[in-house]
PDB file of N, CA and C in Angstrom:
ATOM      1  N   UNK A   1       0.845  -1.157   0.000  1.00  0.00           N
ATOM      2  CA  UNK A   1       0.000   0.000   0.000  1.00  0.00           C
ATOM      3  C   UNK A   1       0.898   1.229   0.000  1.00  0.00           C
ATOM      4  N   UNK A   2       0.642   1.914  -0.791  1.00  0.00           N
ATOM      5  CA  UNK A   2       1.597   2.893  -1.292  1.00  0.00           C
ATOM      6  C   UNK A   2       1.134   4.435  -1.589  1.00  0.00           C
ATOM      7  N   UNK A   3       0.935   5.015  -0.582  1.00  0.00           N
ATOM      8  CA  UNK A   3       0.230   6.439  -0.730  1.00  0.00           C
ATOM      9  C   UNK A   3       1.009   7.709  -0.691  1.00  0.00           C
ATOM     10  N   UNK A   4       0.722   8.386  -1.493  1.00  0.00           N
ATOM     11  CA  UNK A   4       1.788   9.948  -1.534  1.00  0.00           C
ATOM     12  C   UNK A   4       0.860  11.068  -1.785  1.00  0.00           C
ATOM     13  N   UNK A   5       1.269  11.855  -0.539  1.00  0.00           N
ATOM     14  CA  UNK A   5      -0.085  12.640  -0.955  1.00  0.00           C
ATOM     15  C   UNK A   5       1.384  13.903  -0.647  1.00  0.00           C
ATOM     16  N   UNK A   6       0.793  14.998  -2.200  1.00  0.00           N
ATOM     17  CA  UNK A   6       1.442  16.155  -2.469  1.00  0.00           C
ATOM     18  C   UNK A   6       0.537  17.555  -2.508  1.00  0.00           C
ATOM     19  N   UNK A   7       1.431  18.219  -2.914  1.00  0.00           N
ATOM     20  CA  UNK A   7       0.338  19.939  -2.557  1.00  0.00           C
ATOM     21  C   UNK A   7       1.679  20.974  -3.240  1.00  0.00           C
ATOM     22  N   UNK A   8       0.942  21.484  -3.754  1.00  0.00           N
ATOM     23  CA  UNK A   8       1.591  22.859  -4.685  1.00  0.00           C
ATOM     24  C   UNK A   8       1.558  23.804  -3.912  1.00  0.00           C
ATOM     25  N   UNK A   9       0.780  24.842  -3.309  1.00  0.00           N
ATOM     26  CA  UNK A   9       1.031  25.627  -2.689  1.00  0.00           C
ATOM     27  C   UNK A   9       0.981  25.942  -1.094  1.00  0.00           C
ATOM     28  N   UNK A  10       0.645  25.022  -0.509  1.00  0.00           N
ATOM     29  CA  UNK A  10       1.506  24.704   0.715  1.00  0.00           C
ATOM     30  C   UNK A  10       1.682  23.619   1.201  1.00  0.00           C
ATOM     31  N   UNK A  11       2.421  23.482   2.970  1.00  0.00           N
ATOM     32  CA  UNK A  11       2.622  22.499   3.430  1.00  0.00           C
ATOM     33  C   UNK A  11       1.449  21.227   3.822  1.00  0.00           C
ATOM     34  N   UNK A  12       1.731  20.408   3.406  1.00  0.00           N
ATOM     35  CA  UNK A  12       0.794  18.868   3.872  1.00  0.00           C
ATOM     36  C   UNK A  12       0.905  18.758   5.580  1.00  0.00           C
ATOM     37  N   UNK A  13      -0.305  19.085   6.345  1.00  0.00           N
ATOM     38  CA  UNK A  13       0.212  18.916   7.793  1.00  0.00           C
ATOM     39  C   UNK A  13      -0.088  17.417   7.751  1.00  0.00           C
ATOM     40  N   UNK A  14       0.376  16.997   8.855  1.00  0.00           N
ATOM     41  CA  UNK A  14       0.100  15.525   9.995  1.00  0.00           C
ATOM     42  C   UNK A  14      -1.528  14.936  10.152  1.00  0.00           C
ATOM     43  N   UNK A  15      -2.013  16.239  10.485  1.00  0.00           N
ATOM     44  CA  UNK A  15      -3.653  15.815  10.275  1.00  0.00           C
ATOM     45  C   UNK A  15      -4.327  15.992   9.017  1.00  0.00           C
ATOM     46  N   UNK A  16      -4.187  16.322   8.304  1.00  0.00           N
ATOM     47  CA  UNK A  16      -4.350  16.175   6.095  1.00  0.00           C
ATOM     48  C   UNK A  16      -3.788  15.180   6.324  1.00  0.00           C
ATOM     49  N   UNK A  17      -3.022  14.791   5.850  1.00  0.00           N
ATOM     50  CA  UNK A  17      -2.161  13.341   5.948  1.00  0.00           C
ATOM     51  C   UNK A  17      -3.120  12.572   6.280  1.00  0.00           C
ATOM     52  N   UNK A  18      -3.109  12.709   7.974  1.00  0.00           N
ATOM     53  CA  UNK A  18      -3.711  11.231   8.220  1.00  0.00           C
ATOM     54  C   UNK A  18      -5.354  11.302   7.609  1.00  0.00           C
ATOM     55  N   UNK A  19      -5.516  12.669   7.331  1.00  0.00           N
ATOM     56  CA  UNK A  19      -7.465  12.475   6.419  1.00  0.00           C
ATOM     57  C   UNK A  19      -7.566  11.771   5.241  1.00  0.00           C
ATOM     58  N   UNK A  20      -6.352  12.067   4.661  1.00  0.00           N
ATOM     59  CA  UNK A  20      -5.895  11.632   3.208  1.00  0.00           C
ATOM     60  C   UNK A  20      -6.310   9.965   2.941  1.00  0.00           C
ATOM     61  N   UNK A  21      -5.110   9.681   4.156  1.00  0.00           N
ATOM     62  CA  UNK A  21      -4.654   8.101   4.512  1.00  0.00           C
ATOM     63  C   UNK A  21      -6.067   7.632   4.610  1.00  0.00           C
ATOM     64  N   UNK A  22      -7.068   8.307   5.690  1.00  0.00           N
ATOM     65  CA  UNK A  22      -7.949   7.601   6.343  1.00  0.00           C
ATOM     66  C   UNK A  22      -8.584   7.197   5.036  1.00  0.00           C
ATOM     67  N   UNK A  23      -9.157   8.280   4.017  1.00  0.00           N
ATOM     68  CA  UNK A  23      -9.930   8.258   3.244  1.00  0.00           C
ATOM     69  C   UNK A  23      -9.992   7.019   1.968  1.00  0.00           C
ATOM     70  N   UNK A  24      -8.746   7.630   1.730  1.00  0.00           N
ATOM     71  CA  UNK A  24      -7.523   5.959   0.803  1.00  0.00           C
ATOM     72  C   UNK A  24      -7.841   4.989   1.077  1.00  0.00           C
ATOM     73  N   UNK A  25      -7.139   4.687   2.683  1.00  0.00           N
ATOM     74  CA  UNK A  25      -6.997   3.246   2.681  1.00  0.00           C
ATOM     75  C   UNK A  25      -8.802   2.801   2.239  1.00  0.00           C
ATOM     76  N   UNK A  26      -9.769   2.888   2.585  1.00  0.00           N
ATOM     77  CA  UNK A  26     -10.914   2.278   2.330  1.00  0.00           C
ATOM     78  C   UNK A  26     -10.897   1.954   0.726  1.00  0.00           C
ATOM     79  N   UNK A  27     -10.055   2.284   0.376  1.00  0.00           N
ATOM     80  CA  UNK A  27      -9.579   1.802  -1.591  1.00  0.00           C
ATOM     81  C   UNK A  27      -9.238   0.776  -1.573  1.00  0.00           C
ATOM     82  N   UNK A  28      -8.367   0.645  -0.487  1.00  0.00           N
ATOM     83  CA  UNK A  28      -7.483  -0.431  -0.456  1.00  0.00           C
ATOM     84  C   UNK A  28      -8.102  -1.953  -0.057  1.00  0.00           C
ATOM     85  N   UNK A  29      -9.086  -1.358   0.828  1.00  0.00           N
ATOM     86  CA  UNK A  29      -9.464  -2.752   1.628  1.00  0.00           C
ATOM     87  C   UNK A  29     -10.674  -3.259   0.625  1.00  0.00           C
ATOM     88  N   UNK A  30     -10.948  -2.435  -0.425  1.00  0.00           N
ATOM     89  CA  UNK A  30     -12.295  -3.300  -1.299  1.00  0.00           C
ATOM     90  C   UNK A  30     -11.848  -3.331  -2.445  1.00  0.00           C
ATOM     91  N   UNK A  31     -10.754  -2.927  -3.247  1.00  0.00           N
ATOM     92  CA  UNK A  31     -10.015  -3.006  -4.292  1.00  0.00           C
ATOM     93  C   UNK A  31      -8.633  -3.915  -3.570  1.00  0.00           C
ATOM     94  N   UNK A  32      -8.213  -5.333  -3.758  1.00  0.00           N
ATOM     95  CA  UNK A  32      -6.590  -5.560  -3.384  1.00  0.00           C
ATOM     96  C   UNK A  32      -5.374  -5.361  -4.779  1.00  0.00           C
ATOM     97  N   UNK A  33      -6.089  -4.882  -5.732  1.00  0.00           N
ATOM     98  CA  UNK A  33      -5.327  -4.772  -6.756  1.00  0.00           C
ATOM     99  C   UNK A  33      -4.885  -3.636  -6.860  1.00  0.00           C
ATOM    100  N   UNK A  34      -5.054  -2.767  -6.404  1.00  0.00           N
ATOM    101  CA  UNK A  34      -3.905  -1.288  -6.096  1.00  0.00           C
ATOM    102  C   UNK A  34      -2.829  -1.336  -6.050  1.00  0.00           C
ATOM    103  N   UNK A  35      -2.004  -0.636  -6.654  1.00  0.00           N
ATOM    104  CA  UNK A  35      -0.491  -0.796  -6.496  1.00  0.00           C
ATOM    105  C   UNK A  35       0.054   0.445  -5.809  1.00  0.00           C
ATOM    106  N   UNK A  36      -0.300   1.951  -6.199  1.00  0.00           N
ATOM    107  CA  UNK A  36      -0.396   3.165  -5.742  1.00  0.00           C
ATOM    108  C   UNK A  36      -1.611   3.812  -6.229  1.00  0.00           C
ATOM    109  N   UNK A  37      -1.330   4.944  -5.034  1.00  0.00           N
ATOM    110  CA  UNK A  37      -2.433   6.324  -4.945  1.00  0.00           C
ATOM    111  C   UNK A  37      -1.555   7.372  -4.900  1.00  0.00           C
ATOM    112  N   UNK A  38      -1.954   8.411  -5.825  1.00  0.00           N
ATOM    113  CA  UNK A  38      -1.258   9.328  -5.469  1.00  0.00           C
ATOM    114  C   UNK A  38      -2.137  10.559  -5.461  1.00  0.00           C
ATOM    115  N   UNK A  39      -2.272  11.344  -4.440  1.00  0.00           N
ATOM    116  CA  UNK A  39      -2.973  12.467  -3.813  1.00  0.00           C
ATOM    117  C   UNK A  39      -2.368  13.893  -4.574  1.00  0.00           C
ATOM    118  N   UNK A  40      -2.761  14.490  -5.044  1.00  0.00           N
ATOM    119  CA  UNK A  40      -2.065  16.405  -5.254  1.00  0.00           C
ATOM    120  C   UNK A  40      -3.668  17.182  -4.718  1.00  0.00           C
ATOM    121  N   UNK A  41      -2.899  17.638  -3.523  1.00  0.00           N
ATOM    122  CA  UNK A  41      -3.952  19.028  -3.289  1.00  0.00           C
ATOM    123  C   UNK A  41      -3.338  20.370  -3.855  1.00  0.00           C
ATOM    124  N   UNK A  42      -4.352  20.869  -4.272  1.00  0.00           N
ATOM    125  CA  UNK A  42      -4.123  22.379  -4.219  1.00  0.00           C
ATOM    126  C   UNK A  42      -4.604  22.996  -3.940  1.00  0.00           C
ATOM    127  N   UNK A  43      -4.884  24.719  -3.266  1.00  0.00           N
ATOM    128  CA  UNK A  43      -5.388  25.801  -2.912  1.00  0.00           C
ATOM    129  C   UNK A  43      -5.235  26.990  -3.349  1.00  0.00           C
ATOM    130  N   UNK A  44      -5.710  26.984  -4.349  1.00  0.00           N
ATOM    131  CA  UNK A  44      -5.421  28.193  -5.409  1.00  0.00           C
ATOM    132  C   UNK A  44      -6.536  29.243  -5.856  1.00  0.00           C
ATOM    133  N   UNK A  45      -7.505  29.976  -5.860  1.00  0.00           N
ATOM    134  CA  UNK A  45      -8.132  30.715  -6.248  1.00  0.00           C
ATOM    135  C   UNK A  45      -8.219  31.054  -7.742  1.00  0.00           C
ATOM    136  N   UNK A  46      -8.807  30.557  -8.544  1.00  0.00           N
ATOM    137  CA  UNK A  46      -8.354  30.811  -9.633  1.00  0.00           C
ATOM    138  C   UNK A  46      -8.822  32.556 -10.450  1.00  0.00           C
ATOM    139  N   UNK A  47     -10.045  32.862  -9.796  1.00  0.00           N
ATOM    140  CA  UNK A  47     -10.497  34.482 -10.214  1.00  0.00           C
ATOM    141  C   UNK A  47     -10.863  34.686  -8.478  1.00  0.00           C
ATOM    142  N   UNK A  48     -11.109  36.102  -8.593  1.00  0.00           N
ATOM    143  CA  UNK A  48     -11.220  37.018  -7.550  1.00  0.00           C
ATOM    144  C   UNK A  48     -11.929  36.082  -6.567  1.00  0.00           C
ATOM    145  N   UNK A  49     -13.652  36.129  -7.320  1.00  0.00           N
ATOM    146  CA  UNK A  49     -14.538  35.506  -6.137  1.00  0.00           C
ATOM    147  C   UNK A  49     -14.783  33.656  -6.329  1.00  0.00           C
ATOM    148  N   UNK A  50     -13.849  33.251  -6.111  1.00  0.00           N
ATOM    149  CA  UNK A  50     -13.896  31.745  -7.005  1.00  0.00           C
ATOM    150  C   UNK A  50     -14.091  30.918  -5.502  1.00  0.00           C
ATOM    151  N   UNK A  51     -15.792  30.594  -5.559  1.00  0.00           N
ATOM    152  CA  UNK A  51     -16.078  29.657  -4.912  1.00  0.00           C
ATOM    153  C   UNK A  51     -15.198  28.011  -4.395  1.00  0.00           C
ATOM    154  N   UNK A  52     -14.748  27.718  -5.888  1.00  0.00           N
ATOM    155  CA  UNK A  52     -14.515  26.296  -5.735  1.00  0.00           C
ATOM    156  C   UNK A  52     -12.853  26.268  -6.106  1.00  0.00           C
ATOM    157  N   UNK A  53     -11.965  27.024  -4.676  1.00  0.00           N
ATOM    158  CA  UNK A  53     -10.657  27.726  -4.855  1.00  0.00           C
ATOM    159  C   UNK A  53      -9.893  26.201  -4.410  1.00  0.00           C
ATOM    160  N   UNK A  54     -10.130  25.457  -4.169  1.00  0.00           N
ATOM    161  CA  UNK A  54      -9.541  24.131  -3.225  1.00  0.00           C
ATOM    162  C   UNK A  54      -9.406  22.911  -4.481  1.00  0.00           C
ATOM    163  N   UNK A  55      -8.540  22.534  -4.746  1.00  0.00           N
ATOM    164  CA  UNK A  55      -9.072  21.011  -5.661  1.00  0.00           C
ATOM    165  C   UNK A  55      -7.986  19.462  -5.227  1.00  0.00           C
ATOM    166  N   UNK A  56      -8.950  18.485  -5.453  1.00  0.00           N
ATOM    167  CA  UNK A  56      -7.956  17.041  -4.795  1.00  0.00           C
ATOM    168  C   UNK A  56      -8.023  15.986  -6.257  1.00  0.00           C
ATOM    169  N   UNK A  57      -7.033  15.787  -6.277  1.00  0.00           N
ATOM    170  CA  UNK A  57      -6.663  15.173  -7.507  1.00  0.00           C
ATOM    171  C   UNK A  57      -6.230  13.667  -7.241  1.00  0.00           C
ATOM    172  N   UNK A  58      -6.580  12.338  -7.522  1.00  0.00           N
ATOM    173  CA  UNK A  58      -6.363  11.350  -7.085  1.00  0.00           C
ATOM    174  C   UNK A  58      -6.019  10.340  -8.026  1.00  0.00           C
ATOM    175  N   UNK A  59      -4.685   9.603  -8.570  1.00  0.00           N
ATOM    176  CA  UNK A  59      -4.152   8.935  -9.496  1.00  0.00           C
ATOM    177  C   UNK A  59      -4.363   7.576  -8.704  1.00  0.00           C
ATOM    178  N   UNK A  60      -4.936   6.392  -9.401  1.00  0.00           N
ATOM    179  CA  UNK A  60      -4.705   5.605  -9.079  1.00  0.00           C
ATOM    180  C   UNK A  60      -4.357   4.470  -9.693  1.00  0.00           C
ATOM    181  N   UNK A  61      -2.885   3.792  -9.616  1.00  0.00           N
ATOM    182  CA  UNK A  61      -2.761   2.515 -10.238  1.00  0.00           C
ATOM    183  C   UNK A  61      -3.213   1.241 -10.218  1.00  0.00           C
ATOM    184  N   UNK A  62      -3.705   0.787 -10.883  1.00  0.00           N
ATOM    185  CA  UNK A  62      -4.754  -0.558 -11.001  1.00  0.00           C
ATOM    186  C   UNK A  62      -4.052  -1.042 -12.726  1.00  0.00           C
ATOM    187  N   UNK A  63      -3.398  -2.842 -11.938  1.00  0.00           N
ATOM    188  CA  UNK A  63      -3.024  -3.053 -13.462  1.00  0.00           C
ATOM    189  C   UNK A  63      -4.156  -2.844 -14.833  1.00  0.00           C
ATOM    190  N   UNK A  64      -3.948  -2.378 -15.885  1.00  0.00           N
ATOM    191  CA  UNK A  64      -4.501  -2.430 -16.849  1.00  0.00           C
ATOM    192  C   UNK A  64      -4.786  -1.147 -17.182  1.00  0.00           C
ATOM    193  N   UNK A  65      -5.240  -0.177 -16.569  1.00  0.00           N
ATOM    194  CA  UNK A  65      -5.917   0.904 -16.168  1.00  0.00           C
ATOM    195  C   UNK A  65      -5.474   2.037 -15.163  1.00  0.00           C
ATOM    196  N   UNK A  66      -5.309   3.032 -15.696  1.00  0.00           N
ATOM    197  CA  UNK A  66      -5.185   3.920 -14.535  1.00  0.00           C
ATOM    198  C   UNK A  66      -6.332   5.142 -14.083  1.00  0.00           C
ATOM    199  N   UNK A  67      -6.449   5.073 -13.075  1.00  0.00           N
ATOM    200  CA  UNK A  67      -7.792   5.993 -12.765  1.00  0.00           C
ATOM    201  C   UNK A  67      -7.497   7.165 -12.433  1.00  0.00           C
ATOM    202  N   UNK A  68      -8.172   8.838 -13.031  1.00  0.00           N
ATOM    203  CA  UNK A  68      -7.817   9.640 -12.474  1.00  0.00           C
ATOM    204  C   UNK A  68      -8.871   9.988 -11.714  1.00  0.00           C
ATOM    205  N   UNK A  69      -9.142  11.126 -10.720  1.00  0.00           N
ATOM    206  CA  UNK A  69     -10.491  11.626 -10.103  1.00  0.00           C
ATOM    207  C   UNK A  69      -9.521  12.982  -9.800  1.00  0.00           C
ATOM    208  N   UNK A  70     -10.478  13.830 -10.355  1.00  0.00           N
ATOM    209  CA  UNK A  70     -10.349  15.012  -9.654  1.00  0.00           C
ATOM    210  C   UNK A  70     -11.696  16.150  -9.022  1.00  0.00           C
ATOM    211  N   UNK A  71     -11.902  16.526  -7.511  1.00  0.00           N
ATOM    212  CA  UNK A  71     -13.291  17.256  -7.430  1.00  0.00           C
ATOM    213  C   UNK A  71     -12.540  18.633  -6.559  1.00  0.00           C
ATOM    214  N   UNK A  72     -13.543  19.700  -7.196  1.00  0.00           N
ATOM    215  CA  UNK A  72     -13.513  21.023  -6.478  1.00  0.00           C
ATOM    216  C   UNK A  72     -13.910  21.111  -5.371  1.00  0.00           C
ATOM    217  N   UNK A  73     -13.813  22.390  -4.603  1.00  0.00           N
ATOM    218  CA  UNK A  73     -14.838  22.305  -3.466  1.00  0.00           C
ATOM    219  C   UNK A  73     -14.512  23.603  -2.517  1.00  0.00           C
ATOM    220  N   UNK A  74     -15.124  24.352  -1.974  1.00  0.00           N
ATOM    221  CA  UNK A  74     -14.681  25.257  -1.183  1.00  0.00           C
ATOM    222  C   UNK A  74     -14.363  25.136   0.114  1.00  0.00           C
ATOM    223  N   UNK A  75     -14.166  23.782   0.643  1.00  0.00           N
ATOM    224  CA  UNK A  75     -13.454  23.234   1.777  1.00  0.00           C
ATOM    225  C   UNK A  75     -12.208  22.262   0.965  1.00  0.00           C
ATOM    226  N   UNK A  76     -11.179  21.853   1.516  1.00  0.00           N
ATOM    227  CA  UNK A  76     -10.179  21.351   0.720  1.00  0.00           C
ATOM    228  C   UNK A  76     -10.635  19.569   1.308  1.00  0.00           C
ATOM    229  N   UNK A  77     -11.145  19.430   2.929  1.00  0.00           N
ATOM    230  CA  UNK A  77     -11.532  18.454   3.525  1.00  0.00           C
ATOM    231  C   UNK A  77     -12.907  17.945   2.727  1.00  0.00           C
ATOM    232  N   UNK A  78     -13.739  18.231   2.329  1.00  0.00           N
ATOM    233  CA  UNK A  78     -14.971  18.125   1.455  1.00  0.00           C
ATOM    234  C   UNK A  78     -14.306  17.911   0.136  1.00  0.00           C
ATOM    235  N   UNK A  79     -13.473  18.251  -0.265  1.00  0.00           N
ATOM    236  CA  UNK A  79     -13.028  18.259  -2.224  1.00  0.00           C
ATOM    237  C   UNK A  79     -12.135  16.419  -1.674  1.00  0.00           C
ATOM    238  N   UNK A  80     -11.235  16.368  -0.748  1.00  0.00           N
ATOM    239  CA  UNK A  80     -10.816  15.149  -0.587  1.00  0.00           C
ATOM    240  C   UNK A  80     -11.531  13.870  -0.522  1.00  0.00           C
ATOM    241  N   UNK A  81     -12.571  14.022   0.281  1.00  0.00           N
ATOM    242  CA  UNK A  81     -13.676  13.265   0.698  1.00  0.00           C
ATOM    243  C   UNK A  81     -15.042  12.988  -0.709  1.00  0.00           C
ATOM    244  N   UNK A  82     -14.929  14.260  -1.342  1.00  0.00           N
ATOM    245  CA  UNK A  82     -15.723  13.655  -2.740  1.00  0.00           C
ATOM    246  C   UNK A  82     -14.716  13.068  -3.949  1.00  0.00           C
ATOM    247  N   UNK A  83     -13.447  13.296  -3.979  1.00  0.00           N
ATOM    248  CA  UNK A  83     -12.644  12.580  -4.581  1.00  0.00           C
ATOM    249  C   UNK A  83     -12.292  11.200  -4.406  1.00  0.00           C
ATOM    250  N   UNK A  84     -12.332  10.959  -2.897  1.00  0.00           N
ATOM    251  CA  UNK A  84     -12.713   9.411  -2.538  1.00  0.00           C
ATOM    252  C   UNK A  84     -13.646   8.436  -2.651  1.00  0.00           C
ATOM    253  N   UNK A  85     -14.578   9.136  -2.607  1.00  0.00           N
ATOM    254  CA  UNK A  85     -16.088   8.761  -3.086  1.00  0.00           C
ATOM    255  C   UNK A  85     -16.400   8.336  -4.696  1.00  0.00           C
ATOM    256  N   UNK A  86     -15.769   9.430  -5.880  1.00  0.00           N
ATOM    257  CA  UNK A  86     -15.823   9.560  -6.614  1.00  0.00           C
ATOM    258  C   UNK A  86     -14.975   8.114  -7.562  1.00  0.00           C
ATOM    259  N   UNK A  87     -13.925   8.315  -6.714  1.00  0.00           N
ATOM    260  CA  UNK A  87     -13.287   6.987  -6.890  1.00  0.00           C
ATOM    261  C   UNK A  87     -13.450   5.311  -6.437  1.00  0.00           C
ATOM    262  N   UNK A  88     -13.511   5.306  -5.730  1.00  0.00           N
ATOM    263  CA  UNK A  88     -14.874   4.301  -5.301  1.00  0.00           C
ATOM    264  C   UNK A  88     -16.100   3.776  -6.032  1.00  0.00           C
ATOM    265  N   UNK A  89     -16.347   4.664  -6.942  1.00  0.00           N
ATOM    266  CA  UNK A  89     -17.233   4.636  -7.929  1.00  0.00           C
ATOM    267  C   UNK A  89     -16.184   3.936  -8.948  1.00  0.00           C
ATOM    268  N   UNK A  90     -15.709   4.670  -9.532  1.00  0.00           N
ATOM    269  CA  UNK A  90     -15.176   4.119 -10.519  1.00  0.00           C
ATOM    270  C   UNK A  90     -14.144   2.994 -10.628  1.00  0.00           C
ATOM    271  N   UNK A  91     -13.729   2.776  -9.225  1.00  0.00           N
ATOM    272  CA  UNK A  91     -12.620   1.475  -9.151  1.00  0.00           C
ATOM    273  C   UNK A  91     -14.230   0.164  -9.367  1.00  0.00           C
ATOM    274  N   UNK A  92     -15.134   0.629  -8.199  1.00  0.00           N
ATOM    275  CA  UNK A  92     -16.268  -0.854  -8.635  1.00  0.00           C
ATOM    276  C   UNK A  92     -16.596  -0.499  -9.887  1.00  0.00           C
ATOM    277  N   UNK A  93     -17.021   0.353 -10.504  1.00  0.00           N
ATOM    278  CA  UNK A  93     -17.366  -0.102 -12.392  1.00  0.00           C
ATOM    279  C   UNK A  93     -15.962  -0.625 -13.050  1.00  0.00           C
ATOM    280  N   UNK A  94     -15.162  -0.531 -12.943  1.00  0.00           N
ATOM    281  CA  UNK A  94     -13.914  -1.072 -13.786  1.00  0.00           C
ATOM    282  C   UNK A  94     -13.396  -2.462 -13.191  1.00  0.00           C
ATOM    283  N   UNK A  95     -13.834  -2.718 -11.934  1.00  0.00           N
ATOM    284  CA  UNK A  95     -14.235  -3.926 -11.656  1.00  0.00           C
ATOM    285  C   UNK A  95     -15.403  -5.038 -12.048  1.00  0.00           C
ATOM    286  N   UNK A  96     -16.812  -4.190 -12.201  1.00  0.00           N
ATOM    287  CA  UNK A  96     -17.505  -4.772 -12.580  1.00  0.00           C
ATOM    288  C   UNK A  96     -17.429  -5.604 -14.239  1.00  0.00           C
ATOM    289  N   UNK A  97     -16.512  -4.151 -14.851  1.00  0.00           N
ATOM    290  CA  UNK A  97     -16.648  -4.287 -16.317  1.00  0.00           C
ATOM    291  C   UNK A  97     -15.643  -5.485 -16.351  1.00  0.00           C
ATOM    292  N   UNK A  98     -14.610  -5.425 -15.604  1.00  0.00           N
ATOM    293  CA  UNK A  98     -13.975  -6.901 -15.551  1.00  0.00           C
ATOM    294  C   UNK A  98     -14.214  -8.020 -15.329  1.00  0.00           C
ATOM    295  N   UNK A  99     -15.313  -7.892 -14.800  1.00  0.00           N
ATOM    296  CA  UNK A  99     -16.312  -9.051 -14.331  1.00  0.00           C
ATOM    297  C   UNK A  99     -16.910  -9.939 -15.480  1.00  0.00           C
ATOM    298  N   UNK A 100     -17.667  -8.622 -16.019  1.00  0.00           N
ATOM    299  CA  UNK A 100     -18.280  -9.011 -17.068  1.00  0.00           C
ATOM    300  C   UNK A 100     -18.271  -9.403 -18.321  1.00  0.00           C
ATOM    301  N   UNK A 101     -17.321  -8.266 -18.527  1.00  0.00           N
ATOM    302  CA  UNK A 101     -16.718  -8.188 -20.005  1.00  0.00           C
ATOM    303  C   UNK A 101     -15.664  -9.059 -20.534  1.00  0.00           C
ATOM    304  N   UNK A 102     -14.540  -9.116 -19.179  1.00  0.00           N
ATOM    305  CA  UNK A 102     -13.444 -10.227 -19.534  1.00  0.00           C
ATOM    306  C   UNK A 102     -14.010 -11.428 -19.424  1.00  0.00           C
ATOM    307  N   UNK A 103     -15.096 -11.624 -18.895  1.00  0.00           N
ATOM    308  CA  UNK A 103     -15.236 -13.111 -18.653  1.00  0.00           C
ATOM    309  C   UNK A 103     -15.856 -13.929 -20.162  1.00  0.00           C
ATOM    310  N   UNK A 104     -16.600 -12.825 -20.809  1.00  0.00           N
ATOM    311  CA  UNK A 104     -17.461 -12.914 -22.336  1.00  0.00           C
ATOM    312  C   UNK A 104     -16.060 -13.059 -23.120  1.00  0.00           C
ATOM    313  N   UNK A 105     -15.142 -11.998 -23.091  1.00  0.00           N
ATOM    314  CA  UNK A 105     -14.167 -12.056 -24.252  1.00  0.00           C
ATOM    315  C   UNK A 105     -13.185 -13.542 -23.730  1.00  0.00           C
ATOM    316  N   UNK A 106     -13.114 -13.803 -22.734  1.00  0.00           N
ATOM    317  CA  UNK A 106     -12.190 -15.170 -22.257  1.00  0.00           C
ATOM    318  C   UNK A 106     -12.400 -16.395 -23.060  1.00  0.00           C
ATOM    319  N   UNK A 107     -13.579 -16.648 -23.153  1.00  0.00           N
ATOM    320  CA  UNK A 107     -14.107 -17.543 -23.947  1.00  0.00           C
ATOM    321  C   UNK A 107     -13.978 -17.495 -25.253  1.00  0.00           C
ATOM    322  N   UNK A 108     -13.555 -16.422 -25.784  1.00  0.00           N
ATOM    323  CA  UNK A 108     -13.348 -16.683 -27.394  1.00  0.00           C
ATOM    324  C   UNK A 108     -11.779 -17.271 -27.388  1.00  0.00           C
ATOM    325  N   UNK A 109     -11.066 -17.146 -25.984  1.00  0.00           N
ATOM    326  CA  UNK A 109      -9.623 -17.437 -26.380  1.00  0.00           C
ATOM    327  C   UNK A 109      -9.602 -18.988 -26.071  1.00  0.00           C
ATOM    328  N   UNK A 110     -10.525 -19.445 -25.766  1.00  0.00           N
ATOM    329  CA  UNK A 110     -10.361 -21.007 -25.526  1.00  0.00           C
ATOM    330  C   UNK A 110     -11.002 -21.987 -26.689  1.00  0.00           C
ATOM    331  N   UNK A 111      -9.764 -22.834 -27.008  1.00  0.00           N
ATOM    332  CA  UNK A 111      -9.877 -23.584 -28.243  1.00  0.00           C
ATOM    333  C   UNK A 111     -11.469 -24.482 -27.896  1.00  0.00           C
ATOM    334  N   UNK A 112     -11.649 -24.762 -29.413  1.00  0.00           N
ATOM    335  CA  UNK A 112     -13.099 -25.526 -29.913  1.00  0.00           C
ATOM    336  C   UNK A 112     -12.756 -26.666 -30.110  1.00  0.00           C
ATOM    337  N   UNK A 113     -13.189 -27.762 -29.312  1.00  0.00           N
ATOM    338  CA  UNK A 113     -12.395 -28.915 -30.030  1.00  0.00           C
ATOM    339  C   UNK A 113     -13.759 -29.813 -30.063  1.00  0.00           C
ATOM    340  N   UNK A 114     -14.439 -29.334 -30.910  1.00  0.00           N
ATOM    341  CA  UNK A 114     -15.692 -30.398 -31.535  1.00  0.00           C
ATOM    342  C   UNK A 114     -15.414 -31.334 -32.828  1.00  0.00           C
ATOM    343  N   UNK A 115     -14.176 -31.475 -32.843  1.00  0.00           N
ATOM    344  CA  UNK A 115     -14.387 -32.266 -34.539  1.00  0.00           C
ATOM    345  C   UNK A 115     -14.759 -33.792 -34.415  1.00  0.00           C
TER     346      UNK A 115
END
């Protein structure tokens, strides 16, 4: 389990961190095919009155596939927490579709031996 959580314009405290971690690991324990996560916060304002100045960006490695998620938010703790969520979503559909889909295409790779 392999988590790195980064930030552009300031420091990552101890308690971000461990929100980060907390939020993650629940990736971990319903996905075991993770290899890394990688976290970038930022806090940037982009115009004067810019509501949604906070954003959490979440890379995640999964053989085959790599997942990105990124959500706004005018709390940086709320933009982390819907980025986790968000992802969660999409690790079970790319699971599901593996479910489903590889299991249909598997079968064309296995020889016919009716003669």
């Amino acid at each position: 389990m392999n988590i790195i959580v980064q930030s552009k314009t300031f420091a990552v405290t101890e308690a971000l961190r461990a929100f980060v971690e907390k939020h993650v690991t629940r990736l971990f324990r319903k996905r075991g095919r993770i290899s890394q996560v990688v976290v970038y916060l930022e806090s940037v304002p982009k115009k004067k009155n810019d509501l949604f100045s906070t954003s959490a960006k979440i890379y995640i490695d999964v053989p085959g596939k790599n997942i990105v998620v990124q959500e706004k938010a005018a709390d940086l703790y709320l933009a982390i927490s819907q980025a986790a969520q968000s992802a969660a979503r999409q690790l079970r559909k790319t699971k599901e579709r593996r479910a489903t889909h590889g299991a249909k295409w598997a079968w064309n790779l296995v020889p016919d031996y009716r003669d």
